[in-house]
Protein backbone atom coordinates (compact mmCIF):
# COMPACT_ATOMS: atom_id res chain seq x y z
CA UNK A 1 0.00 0.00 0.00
CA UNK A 2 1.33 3.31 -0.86
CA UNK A 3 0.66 6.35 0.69
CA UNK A 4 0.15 9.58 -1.10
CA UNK A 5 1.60 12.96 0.33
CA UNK A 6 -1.38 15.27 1.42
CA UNK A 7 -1.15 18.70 -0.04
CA UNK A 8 -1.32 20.90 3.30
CA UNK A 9 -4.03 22.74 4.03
CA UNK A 10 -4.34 26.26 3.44
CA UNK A 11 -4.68 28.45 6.44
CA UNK A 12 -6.57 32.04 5.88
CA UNK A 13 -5.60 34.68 8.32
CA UNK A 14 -8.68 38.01 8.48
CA UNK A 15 -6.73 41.09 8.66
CA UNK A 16 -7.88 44.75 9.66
CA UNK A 17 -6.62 47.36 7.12
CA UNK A 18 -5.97 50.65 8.93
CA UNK A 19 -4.58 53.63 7.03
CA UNK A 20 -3.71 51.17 3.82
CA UNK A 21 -1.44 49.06 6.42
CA UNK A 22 -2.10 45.29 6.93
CA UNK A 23 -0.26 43.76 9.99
CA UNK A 24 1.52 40.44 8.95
CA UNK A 25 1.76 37.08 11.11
CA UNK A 26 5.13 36.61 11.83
CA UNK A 27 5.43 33.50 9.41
CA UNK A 28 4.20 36.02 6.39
CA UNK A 29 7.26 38.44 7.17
CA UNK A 30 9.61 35.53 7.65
CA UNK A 31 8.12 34.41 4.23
CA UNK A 32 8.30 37.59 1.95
CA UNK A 33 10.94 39.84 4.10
CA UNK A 34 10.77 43.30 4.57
CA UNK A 35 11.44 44.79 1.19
CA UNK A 36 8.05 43.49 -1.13
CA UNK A 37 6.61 43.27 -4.18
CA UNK A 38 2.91 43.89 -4.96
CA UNK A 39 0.70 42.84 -7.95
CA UNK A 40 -2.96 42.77 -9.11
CA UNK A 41 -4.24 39.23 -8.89
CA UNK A 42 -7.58 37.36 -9.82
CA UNK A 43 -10.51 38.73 -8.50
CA UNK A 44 -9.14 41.83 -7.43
CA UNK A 45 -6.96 40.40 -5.38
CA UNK A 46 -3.44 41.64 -4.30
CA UNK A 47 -0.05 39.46 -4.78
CA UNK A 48 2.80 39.48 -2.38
CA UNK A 49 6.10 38.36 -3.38
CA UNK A 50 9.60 38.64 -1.86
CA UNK A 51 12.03 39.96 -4.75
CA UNK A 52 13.27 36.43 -5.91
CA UNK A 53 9.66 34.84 -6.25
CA UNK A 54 8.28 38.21 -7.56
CA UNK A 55 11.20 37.39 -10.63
CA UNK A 56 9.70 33.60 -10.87
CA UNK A 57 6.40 34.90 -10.95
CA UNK A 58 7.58 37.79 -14.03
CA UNK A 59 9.52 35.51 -15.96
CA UNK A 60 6.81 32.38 -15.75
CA UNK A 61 4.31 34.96 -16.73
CA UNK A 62 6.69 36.47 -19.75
CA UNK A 63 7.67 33.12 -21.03
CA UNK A 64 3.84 32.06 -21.60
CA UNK A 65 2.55 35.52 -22.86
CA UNK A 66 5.72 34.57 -25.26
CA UNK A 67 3.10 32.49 -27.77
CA UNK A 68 0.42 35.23 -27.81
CA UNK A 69 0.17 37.75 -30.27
CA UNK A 70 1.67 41.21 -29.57
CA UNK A 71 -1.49 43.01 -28.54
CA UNK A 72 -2.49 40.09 -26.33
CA UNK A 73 1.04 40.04 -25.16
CA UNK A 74 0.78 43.49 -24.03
CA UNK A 75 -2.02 43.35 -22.35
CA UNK A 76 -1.11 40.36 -20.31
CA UNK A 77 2.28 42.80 -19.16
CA UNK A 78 0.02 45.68 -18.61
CA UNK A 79 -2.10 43.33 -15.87
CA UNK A 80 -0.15 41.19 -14.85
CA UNK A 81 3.64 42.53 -14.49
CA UNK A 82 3.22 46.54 -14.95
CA UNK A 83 1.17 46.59 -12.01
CA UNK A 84 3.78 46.12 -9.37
CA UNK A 85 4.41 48.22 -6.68
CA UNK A 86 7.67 48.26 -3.93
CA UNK A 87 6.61 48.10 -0.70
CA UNK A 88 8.29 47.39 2.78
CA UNK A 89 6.74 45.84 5.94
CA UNK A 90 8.03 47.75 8.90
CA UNK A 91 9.04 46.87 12.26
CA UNK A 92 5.15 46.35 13.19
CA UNK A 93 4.91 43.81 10.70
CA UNK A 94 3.07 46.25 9.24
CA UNK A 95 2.34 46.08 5.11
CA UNK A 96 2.28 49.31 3.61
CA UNK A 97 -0.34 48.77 0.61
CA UNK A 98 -0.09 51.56 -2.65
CA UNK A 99 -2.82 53.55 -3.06
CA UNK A 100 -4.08 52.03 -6.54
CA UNK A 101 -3.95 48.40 -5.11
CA UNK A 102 -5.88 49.51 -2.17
CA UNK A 103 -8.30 51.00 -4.79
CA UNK A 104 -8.20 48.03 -6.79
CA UNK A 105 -8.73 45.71 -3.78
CA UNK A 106 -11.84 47.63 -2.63
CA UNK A 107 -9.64 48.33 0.46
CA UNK A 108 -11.02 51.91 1.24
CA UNK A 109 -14.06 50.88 2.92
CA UNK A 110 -14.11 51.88 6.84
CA UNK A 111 -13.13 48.59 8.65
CA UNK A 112 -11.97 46.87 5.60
CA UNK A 113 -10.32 43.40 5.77
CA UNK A 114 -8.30 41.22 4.53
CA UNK A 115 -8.15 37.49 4.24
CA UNK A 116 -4.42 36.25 3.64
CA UNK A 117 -3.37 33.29 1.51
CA UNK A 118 0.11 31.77 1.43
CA UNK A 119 0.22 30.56 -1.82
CA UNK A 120 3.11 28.10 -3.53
CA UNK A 121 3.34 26.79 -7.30
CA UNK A 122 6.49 24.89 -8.10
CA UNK A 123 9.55 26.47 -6.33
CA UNK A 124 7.62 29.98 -6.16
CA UNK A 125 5.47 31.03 -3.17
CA UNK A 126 3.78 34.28 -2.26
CA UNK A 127 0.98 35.97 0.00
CA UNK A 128 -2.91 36.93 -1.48
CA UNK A 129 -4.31 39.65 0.03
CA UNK A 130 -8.36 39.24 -0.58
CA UNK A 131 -11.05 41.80 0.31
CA UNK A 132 -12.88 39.78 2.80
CA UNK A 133 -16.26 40.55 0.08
CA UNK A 134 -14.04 39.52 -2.76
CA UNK A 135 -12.94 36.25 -1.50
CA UNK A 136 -16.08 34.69 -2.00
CA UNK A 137 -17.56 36.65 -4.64
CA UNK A 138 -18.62 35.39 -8.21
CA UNK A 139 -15.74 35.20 -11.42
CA UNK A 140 -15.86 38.73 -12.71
CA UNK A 141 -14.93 38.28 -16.82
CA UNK A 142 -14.95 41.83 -17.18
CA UNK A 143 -12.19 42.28 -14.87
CA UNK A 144 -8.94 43.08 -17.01
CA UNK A 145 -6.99 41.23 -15.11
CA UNK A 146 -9.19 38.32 -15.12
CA UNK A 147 -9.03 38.88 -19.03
CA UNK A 148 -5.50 39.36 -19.57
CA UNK A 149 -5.27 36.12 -17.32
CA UNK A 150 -7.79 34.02 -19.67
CA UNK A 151 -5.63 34.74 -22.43
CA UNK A 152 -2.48 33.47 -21.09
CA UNK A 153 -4.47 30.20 -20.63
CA UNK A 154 -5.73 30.22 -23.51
CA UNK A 155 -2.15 30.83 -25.39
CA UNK A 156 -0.33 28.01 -22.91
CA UNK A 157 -3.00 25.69 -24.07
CA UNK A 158 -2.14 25.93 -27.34
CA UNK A 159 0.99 25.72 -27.14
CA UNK A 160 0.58 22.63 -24.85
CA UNK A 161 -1.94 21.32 -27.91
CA UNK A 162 0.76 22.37 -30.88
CA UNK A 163 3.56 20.38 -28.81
CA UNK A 164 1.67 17.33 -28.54
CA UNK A 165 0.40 17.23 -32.04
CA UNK A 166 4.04 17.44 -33.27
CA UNK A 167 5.67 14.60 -34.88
């Protein structure tokens, strides 16, 4: 009998956001360091990477938007990759989130939270910041980000499709 490894469960942390700072369990700092990198995600969503993962994440994302066609291409970038934003955590453990990803994130609201997600694909792991609302809320396929992000499944696909078809 063999035994399969379980994938381990992912723990969600709520987090208050005062003045467009989010206070970090001590795991999350020891995870991404002080000096971050932040992204739009799915679903309005905010990405937190350390500099080495946020360079996984870029060139992953690069290297697939590689098979779409230039406008497509672009607009993948623009969502995905031009959105980034330096940020530190202080010695709070406090996450200083940019004004547009607060705005993006629906953050503003008075006693806004946020549900935290350690994420991992592969060798690259980073941090989710959700709006509590957003979290559980419907697929938006209006969302540009969303639609930048169809399209670079869409393009992998076929690239997965033309690879396998090949003699």
């Amino acid at each position: 009998m063999t035994s399969e490894k379980q994938p381990e469960p992912i723990a969600i942390n709520r987090h208050s956001v005062t003045e467009t700072r989010v206070t970090l369990k001590p795991e999350h700092v020891d995870m991404v360091g002080k000096e971050v990198i932040l992204a739009f995600g799915p679903q309005k969503s905010i990405l937190v990477f350390d500099p080495p993962n946020w360079q996984k994440y870029r060139t992953a994302t690069m290297e697939a938007a590689a098979v779409l066609i230039e406008l497509e291409s672009r607009e993948v970038y623009r969502q995905m990759i031009a959105t980034s934003a330096h940020s530190t955590v202080d010695g709070q453990s406090r996450l200083r989130i940019p004004q547009p990803h607060m705005a993006r994130g629906g953050l503003f609201d008075e006693n806004a939270a946020v549900d935290i997600i350690h994420m991992t694909s592969g060798d690259c792991q980073w941090l989710e910041l959700w709006s509590a609302k957003a979290l559980s809320s419907p697929y938006d396929d209006a969302d540009l980000y969303n639609m930048a992000y169809a399209k670079l499944v869409e393009g992998v696909k076929q690239r997965a499709e033309v690879g396998a078809n090949a003699p």
